[in-house]
N, C-alpha and C. Protein backbone atom coordinates (compact mmCIF):
# COMPACT_ATOMS: atom_id res chain seq x y z
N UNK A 1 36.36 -56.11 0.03
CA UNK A 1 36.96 -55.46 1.19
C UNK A 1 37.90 -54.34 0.75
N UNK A 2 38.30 -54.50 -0.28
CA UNK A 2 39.80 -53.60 -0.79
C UNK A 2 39.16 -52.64 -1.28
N UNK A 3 37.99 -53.18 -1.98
CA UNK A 3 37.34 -51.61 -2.81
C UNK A 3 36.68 -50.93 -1.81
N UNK A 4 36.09 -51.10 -0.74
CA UNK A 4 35.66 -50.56 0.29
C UNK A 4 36.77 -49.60 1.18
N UNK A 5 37.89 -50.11 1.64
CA UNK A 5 38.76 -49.36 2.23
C UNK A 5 39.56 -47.97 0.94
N UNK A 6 39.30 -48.37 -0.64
CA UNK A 6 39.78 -47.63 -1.26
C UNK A 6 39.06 -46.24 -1.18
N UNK A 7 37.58 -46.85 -1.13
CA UNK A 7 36.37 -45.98 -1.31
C UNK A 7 36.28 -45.13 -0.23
N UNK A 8 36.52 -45.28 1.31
CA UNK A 8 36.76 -44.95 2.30
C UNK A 8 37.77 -43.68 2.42
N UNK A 9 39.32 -44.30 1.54
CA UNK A 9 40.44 -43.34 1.27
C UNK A 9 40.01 -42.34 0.23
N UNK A 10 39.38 -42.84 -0.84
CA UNK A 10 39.41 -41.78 -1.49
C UNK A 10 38.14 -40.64 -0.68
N UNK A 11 37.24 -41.04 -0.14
CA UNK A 11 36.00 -39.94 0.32
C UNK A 11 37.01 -39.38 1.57
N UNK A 12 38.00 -39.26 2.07
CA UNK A 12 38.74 -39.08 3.74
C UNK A 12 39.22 -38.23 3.11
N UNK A 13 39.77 -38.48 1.87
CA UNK A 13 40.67 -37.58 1.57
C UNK A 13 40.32 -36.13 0.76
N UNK A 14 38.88 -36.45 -0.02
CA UNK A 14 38.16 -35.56 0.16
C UNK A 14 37.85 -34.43 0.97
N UNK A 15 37.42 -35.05 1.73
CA UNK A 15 36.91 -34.57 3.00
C UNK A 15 37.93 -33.73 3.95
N UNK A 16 39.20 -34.59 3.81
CA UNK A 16 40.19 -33.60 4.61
C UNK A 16 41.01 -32.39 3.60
N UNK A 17 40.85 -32.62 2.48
CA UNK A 17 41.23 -31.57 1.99
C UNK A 17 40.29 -30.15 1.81
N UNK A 18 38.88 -30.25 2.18
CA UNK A 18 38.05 -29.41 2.46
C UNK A 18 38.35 -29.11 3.44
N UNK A 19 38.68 -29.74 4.73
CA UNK A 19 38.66 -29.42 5.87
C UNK A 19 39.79 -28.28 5.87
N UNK A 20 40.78 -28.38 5.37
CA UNK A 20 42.62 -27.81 5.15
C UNK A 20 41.92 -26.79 4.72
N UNK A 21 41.05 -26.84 3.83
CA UNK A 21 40.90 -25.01 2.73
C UNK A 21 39.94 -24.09 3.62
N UNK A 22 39.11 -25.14 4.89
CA UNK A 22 38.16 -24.36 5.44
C UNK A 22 39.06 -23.44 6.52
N UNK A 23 39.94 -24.56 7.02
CA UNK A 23 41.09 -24.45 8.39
C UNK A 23 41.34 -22.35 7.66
N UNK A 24 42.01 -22.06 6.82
CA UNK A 24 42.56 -21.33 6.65
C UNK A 24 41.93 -20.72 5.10
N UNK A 25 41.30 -20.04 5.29
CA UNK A 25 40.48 -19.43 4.41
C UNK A 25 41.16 -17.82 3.31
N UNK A 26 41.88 -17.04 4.37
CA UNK A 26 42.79 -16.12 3.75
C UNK A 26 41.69 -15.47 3.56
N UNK A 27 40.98 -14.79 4.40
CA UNK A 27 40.10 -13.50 4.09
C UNK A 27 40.02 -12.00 3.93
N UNK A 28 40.12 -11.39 3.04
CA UNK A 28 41.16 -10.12 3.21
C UNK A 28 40.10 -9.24 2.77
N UNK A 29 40.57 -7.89 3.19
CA UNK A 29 39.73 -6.59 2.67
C UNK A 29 38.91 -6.54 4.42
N UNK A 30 38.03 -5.59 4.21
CA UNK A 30 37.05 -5.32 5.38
C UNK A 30 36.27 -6.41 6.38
N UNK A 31 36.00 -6.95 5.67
CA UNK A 31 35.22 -8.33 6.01
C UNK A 31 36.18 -9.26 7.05
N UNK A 32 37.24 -9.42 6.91
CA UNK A 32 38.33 -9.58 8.21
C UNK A 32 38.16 -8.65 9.34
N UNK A 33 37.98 -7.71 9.32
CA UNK A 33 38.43 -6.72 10.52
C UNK A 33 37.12 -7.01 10.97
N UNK A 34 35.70 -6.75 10.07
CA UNK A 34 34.63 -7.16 11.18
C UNK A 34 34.50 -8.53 11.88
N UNK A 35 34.98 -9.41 11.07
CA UNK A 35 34.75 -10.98 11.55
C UNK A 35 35.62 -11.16 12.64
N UNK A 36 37.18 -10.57 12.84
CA UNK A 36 38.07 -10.57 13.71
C UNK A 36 36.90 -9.76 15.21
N UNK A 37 36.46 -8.60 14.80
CA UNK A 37 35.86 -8.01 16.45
C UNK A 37 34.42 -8.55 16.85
N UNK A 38 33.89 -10.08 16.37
CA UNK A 38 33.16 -10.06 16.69
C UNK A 38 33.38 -11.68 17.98
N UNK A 39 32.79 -11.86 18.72
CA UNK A 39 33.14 -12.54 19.59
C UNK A 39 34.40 -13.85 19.53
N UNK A 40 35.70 -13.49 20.13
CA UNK A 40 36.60 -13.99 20.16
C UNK A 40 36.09 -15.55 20.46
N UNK A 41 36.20 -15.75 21.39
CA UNK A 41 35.29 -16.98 22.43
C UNK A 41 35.01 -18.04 21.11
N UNK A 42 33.83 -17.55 21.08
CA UNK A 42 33.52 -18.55 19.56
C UNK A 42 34.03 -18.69 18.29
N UNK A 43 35.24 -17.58 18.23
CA UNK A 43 35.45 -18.03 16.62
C UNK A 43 37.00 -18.91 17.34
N UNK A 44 37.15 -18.93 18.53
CA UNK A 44 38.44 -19.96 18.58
C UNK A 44 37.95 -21.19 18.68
N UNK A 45 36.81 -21.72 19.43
CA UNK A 45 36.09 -22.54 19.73
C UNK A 45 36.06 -22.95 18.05
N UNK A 46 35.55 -22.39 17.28
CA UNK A 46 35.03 -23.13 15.66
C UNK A 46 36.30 -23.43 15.00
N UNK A 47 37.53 -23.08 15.24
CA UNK A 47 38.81 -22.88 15.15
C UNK A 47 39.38 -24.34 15.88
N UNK A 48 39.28 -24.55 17.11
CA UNK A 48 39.85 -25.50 17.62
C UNK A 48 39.12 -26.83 16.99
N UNK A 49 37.51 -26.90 16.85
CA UNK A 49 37.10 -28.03 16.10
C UNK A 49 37.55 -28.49 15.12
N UNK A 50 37.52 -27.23 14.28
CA UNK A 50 38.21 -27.76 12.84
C UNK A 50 39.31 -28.36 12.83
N UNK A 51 40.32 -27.48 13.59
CA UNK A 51 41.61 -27.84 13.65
C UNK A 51 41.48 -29.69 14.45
N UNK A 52 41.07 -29.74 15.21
CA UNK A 52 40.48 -31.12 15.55
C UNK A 52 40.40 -32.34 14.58
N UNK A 53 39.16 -31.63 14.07
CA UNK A 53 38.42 -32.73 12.83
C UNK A 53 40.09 -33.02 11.76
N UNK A 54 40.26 -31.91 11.65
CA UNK A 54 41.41 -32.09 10.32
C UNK A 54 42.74 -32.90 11.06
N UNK A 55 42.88 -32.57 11.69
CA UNK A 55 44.17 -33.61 12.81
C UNK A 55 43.59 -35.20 12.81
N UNK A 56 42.07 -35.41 13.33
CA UNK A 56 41.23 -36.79 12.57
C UNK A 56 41.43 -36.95 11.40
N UNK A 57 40.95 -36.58 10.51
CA UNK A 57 41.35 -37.14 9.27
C UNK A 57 42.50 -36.94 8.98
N UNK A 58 43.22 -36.35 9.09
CA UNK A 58 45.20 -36.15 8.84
C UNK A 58 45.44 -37.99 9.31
N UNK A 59 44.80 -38.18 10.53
CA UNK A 59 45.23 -39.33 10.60
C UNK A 59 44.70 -40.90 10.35
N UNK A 60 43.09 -40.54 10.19
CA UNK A 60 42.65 -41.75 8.96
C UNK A 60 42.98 -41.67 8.48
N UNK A 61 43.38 -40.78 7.35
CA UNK A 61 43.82 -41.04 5.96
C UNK A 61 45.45 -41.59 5.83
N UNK A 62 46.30 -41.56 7.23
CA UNK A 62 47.42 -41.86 6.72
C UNK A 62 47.33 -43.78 7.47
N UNK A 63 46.07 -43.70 8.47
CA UNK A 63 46.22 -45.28 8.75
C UNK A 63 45.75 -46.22 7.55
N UNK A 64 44.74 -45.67 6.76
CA UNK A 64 44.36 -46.18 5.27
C UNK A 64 45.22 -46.50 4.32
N UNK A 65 46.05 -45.89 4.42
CA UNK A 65 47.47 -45.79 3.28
C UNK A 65 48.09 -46.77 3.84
N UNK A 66 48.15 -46.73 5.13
CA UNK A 66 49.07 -47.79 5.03
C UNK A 66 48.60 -49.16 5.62
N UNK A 67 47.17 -49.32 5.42
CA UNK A 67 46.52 -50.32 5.88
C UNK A 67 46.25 -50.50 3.68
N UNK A 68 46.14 -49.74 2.93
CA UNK A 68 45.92 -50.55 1.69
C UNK A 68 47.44 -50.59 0.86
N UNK A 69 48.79 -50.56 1.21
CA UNK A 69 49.98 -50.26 1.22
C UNK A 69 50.00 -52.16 1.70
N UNK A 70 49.81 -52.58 2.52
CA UNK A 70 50.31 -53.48 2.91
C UNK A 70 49.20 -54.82 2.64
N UNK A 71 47.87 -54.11 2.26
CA UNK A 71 46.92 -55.31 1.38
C UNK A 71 46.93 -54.97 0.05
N UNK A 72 47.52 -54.58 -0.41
CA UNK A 72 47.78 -54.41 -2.12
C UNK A 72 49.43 -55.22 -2.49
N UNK A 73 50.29 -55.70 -1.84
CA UNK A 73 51.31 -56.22 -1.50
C UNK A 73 51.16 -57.91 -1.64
């Protein structure tokens, strides 16, 4: 059971730290200005998911911690 919830934490946390580098990418030079004028609508929409998904795992990963915090005890 313990190695399972570890296995769980460690792939979440994976996963949400991709999510963090996707959230905010820092795209600079030309390639911003076109990606910025092309339909607003949808790039907030892909924006709000992410930001979503990563707020989900922001918070599996901290109920894991402290669900193997208190079975490692």
């Amino acid at each position: 059971m313990i190695q399972f919830l570890r296995l769980a934490w460690y792939l979440n946390m994976l996963i949400l730290i991709y999510s963090i580098l996707k959230q905010e990418p820092k795209l600079k030079g030309i390639n911003n200005l076109s990606q910025r004028e092309k339909g607003f609508s949808v790039l907030s929409n892909k924006e709000k998911q992410v930001s979503r998904q990563t707020w989900f795992l922001t918070i599996v990963f901290v109920t894991l911690t402290i669900v193997l915090a208190k079975i490692s005890t």
